[in-house]
Protein backbone atom coordinates (compact mmCIF):
# COMPACT_ATOMS: atom_id res chain seq x y z
CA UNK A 1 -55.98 45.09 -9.97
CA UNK A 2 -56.87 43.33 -13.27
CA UNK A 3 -55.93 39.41 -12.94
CA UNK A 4 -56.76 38.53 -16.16
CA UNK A 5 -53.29 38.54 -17.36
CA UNK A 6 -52.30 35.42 -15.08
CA UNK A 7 -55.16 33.21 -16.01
CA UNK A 8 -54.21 30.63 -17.89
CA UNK A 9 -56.54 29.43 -21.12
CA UNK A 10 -57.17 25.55 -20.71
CA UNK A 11 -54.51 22.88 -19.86
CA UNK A 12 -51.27 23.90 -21.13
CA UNK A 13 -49.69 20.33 -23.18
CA UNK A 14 -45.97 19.84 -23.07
CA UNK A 15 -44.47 18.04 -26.07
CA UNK A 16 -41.47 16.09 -25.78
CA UNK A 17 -39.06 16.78 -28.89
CA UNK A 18 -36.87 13.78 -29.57
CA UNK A 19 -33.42 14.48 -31.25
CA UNK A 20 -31.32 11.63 -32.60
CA UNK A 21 -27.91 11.16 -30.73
CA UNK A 22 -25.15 10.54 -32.35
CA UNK A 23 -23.86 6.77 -31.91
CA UNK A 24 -20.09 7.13 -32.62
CA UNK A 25 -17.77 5.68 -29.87
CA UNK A 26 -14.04 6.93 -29.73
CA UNK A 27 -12.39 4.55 -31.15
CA UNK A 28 -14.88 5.24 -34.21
CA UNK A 29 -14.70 8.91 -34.29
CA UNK A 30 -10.61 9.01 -34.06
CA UNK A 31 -10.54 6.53 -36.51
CA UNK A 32 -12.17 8.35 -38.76
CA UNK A 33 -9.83 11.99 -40.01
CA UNK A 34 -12.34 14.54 -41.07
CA UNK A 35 -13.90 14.49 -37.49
CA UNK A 36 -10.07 14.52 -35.81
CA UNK A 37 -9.28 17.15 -38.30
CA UNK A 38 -12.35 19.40 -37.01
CA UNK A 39 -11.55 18.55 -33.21
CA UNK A 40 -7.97 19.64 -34.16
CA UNK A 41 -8.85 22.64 -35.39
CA UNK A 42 -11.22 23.48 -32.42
CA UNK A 43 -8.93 21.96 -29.88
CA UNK A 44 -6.02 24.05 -31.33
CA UNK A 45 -7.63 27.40 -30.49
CA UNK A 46 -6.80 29.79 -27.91
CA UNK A 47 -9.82 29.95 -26.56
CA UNK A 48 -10.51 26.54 -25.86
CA UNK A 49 -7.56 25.70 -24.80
CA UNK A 50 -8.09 28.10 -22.17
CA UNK A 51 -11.44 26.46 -21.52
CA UNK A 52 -9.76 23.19 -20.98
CA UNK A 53 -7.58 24.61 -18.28
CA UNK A 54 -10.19 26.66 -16.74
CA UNK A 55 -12.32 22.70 -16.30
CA UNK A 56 -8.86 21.11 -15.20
CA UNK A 57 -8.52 24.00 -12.28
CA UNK A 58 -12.31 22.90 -10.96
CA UNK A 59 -11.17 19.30 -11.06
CA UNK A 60 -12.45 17.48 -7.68
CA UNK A 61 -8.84 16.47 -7.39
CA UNK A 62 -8.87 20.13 -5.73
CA UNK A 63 -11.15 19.20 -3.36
CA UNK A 64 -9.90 18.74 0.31
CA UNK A 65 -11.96 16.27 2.46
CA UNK A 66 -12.08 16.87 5.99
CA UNK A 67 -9.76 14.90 8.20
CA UNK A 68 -12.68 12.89 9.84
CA UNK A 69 -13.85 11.58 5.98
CA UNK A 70 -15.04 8.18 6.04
CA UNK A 71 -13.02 5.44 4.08
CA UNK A 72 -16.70 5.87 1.90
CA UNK A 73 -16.27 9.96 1.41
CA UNK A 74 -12.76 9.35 0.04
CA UNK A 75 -13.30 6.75 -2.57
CA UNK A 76 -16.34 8.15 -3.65
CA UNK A 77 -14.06 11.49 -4.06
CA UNK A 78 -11.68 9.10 -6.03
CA UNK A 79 -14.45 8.40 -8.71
CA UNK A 80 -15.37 11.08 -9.68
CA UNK A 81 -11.71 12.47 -9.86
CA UNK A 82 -10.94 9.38 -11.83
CA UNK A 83 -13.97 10.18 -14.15
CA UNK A 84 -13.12 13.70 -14.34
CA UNK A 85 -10.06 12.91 -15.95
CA UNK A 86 -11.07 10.83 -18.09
CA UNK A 87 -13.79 12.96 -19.52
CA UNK A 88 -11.10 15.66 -19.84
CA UNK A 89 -8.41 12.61 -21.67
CA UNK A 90 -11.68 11.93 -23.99
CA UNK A 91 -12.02 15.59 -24.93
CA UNK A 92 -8.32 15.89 -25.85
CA UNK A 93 -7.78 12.40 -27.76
CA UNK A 94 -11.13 13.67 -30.16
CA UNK A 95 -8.44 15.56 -32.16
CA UNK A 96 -6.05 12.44 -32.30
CA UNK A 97 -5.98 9.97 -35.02
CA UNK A 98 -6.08 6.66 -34.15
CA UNK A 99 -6.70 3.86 -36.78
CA UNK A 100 -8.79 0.59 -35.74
CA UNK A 101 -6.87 -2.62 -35.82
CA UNK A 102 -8.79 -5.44 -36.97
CA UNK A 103 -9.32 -8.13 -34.74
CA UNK A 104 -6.38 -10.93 -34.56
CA UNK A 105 -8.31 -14.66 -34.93
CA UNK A 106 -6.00 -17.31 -33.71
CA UNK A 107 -4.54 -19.93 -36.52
CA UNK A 108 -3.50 -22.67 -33.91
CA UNK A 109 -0.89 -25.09 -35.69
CA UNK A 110 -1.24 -28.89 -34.03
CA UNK A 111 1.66 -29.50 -31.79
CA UNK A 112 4.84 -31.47 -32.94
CA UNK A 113 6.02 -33.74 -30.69
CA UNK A 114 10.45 -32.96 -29.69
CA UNK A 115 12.91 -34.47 -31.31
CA UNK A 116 14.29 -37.34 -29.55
CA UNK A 117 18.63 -37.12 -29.63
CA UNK A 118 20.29 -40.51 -29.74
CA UNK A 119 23.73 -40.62 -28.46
């Protein structure tokens, strides 16, 4: 048997790629409408829409715990149903326009004392 083909030639060196993520939050990317209007489009299709329901069918809501579940086992369960959804909520409101608001600063205006009746 000829084990030449297994040997390997010298260290093999592993080089880490870095990629640049993007930094948009979702407030910034629904604010803005050429990215709603291509998570509209995409969001609108058949096909992903049946993608979406296919992920909301494996949500852990669908789990069942067992009737002896620590009070731990069931609010763990509750996180990650609660972040399921919300993941799913996030996917959805990408193809919603929503505009940012700017900040309001508060103008306080001094006091003025009541006006005193006289009878």
């Amino acid at each position: 048997m000829n084990l030449r083909f297994w040997k390997l030639k010298g260290p093999q060196v592993i080089e880490v790629v870095r990629r640049s993520s993007v930094k948009l939050r979702l407030a910034e990317w629904r604010s803005d409408p050429n990215l709603v209007n291509d998570a509209a489009r995409i969001v609108g299709s058949e096909s992903f829409q049946c993608m979406l329901d296919v992920l909301k069918n494996e949500s852990p809501a669908n789990l069942c715990l067992p009737l002896d579940a620590t009070m731990e086992a069931r609010s763990n369960l509750q996180c990650r149903i609660e972040g399921y959804a919300m993941a799913l909520a996030n996917i959805e409101a990408m193809a919603k326009v929503q505009k940012q608001y700017d900040t309001l600063v508060p103008e306080f205006a001094p006091e003025e004392p009541p006006e005193q009746q006289t009878a």
